[in-house]
N, C-alpha and C. Protein backbone atom coordinates (compact mmCIF):
# COMPACT_ATOMS: atom_id res chain seq x y z
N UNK A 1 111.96 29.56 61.46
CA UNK A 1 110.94 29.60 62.49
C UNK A 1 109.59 29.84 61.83
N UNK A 2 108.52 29.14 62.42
CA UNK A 2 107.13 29.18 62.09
C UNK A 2 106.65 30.55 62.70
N UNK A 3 105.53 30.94 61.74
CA UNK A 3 104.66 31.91 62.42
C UNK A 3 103.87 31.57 63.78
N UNK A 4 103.53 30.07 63.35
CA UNK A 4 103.35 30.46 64.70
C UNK A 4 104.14 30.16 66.27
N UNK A 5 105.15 29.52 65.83
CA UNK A 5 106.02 29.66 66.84
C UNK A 5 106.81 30.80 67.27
N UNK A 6 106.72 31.78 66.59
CA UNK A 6 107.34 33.10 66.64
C UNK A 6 106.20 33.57 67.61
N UNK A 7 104.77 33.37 67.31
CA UNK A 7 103.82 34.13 67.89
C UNK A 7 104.23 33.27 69.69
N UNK A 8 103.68 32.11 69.92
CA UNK A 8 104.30 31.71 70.56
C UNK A 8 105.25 32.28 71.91
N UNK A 9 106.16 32.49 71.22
CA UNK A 9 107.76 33.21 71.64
C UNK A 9 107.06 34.71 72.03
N UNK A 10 106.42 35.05 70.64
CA UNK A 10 106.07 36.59 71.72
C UNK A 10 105.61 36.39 72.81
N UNK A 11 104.45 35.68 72.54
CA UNK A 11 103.60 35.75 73.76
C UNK A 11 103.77 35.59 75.39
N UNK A 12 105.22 34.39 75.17
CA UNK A 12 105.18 33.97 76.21
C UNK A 12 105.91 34.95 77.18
N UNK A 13 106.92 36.11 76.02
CA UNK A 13 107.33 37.15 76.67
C UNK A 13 106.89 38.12 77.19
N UNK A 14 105.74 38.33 76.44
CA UNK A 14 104.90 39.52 77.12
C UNK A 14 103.57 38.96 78.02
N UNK A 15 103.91 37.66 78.17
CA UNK A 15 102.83 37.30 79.27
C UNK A 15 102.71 37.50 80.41
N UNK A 16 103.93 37.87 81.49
CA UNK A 16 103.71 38.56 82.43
C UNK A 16 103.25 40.29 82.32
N UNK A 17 103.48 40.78 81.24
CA UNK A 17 102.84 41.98 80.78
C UNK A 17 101.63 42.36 80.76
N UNK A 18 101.05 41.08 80.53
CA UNK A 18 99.38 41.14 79.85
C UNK A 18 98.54 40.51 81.52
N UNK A 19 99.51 39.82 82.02
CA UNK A 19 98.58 39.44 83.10
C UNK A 19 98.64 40.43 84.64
N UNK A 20 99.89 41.56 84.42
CA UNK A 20 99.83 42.83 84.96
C UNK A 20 98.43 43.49 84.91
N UNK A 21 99.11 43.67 83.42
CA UNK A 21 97.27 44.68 83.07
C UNK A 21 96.01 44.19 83.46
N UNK A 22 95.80 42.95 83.33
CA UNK A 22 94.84 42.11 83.56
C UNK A 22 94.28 42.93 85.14
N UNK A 23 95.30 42.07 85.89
CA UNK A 23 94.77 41.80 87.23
C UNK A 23 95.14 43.15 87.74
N UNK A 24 95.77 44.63 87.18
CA UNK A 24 95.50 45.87 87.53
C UNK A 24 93.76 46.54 87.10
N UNK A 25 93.52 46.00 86.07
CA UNK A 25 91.99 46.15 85.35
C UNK A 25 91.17 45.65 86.53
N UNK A 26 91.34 44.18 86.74
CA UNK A 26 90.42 43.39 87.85
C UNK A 26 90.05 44.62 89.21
N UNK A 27 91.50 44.76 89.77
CA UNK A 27 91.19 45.19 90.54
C UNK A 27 90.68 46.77 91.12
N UNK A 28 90.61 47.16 89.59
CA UNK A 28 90.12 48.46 89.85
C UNK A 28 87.83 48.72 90.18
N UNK A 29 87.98 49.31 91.24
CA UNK A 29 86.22 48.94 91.35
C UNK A 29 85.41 50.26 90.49
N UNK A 30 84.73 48.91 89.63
CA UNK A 30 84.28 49.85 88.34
C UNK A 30 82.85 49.60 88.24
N UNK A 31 81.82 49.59 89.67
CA UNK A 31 80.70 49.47 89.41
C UNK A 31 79.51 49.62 88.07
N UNK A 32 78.91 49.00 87.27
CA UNK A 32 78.26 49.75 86.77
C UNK A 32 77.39 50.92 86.55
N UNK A 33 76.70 50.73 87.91
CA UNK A 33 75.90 51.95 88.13
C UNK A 33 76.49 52.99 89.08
N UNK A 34 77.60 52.93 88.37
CA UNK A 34 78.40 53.94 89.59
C UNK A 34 79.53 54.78 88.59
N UNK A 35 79.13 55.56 86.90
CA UNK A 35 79.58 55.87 86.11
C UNK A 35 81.03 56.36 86.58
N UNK A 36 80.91 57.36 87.42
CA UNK A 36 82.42 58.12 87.96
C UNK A 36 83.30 56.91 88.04
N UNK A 37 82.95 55.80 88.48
CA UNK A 37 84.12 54.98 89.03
C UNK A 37 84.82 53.70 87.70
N UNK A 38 84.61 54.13 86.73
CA UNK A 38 84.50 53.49 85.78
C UNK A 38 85.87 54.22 84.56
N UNK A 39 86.11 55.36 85.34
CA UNK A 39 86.90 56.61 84.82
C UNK A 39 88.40 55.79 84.68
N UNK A 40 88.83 55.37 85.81
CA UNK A 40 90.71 54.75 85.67
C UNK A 40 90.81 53.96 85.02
N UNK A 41 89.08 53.35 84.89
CA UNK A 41 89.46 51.68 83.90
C UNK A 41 89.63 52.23 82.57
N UNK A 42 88.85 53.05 81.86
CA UNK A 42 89.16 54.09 80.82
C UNK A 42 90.35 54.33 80.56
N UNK A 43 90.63 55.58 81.34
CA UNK A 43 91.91 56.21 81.67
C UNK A 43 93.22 54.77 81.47
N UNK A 44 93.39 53.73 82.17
CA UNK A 44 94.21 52.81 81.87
C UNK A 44 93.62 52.40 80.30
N UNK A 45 92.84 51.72 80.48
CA UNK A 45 93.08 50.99 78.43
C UNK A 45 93.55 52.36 77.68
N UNK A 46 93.25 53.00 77.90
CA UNK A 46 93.43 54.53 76.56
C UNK A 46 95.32 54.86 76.89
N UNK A 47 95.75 54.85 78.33
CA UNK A 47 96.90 55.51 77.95
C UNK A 47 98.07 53.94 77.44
N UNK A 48 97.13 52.61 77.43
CA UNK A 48 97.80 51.61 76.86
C UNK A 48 97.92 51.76 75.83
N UNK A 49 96.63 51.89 74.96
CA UNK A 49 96.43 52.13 73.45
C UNK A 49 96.92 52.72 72.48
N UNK A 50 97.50 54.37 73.54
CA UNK A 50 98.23 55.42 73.52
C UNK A 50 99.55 54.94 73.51
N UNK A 51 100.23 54.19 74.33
CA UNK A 51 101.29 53.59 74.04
C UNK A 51 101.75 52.86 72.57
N UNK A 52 100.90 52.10 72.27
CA UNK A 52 100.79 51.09 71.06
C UNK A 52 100.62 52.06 69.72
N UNK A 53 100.31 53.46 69.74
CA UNK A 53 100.06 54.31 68.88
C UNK A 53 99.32 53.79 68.15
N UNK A 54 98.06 54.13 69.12
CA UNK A 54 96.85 54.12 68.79
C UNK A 54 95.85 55.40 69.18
N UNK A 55 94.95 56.35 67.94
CA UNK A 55 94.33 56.72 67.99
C UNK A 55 93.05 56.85 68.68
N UNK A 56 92.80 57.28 70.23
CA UNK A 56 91.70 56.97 70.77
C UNK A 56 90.64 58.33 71.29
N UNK A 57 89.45 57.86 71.32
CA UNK A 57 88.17 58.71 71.37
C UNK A 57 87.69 58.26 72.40
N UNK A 58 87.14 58.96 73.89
CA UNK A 58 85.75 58.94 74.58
C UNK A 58 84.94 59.33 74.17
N UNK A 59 83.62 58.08 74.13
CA UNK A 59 82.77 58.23 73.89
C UNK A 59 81.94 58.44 75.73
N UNK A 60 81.25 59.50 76.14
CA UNK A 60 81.10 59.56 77.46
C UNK A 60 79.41 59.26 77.38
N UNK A 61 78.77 59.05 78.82
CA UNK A 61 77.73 57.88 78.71
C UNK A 61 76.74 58.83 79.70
N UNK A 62 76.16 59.46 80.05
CA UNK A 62 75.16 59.45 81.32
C UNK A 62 75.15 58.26 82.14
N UNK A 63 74.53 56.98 81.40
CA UNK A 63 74.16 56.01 82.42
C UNK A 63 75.38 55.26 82.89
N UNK A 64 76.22 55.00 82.11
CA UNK A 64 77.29 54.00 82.30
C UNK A 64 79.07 55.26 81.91
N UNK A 65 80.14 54.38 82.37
CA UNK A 65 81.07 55.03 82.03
C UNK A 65 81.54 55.46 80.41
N UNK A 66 81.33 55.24 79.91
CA UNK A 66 80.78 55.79 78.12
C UNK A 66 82.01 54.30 77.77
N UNK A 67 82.12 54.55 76.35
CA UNK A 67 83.00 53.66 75.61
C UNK A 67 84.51 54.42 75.07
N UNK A 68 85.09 53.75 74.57
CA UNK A 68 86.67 54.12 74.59
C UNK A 68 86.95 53.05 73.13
N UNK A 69 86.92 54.27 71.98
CA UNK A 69 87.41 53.52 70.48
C UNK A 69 88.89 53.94 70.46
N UNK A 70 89.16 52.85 69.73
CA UNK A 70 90.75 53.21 70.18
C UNK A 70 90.83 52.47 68.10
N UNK A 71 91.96 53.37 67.18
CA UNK A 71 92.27 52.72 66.16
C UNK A 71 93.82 53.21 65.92
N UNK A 72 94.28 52.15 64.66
CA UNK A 72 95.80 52.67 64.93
C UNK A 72 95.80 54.02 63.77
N UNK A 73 97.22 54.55 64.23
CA UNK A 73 96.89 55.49 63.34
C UNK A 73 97.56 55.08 62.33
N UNK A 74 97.90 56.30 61.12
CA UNK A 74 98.03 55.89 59.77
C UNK A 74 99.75 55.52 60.06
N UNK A 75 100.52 55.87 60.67
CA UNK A 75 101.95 55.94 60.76
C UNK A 75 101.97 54.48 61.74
N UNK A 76 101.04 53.99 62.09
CA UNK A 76 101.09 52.54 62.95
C UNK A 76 100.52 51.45 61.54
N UNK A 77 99.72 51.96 60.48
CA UNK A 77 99.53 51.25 59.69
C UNK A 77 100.40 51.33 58.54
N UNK A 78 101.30 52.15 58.85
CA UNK A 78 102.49 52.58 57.73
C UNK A 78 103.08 51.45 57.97
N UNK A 79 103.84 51.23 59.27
CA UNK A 79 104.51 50.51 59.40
C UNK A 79 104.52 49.18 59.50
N UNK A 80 103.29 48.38 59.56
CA UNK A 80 103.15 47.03 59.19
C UNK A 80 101.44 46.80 58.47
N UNK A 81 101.71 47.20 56.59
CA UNK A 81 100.37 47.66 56.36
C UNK A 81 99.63 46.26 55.97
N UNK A 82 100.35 44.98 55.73
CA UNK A 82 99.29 43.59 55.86
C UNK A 82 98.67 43.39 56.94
N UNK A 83 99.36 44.07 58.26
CA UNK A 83 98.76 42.98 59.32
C UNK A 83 97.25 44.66 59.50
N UNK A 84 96.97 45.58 58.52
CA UNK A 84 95.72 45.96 58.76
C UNK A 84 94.94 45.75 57.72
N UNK A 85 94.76 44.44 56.67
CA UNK A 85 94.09 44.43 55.74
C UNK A 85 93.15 43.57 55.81
C-alpha cells in the first residue's frame, strides 16, 4: 500500500469524525465582539487537542476570546519522531 493511499483510507474513516467537529464548531455562537461567548469554541479545540496528547496554553484576550496554542508533547513526539521533523 501507498502512502498515500493509506492516508486516503484514514481519512475516509475519520471523516465522519472531522465533519462532527466541524459542524459542532459551526454551530457554536462565537461572536467576535462578544469575548465570553467565544469560551466553548476554546474549551472544545483544547479538550480535542487534549485528546491527541497535545500540550495546550490559553492565551486570554480583553478584546477578543484570546488564542489557544496547542503542541505535542515530548511522549507524542517519542512516539512517531519523523512525522515532527
Amino acid at each position: 500500500m501507498t502512502a498515500a493511499t493509506a492516508i486516503r483510507e484514514y481519512l475516509d474513516r475519520a471523516q465522519p469524525d472531522m465533519v462532527a467537529l466541524l459542524e459542532a464548531l459551526v454551530c457554536m455562537e462565537s461572536p467576535t465582539d462578544a469575548p465570553e461567548t467565544q469560551r466553548p469554541v476554546l474549551d472544545a479545540l483544547q479538550d480535542c487537542f487534549r485528546e491527541l496528547d497535545f500540550h495546550t496554553i490559553r492565551l486570554p484576550r480583553r478584546q477578543f476570546g484570546g488564542h489557544l496554542y496547542a503542541r505535542p508533547t515530548a511522549a507524542r513526539k517519542q512516539s512517531n519522531p519523523r512525522a515532527w521533523q
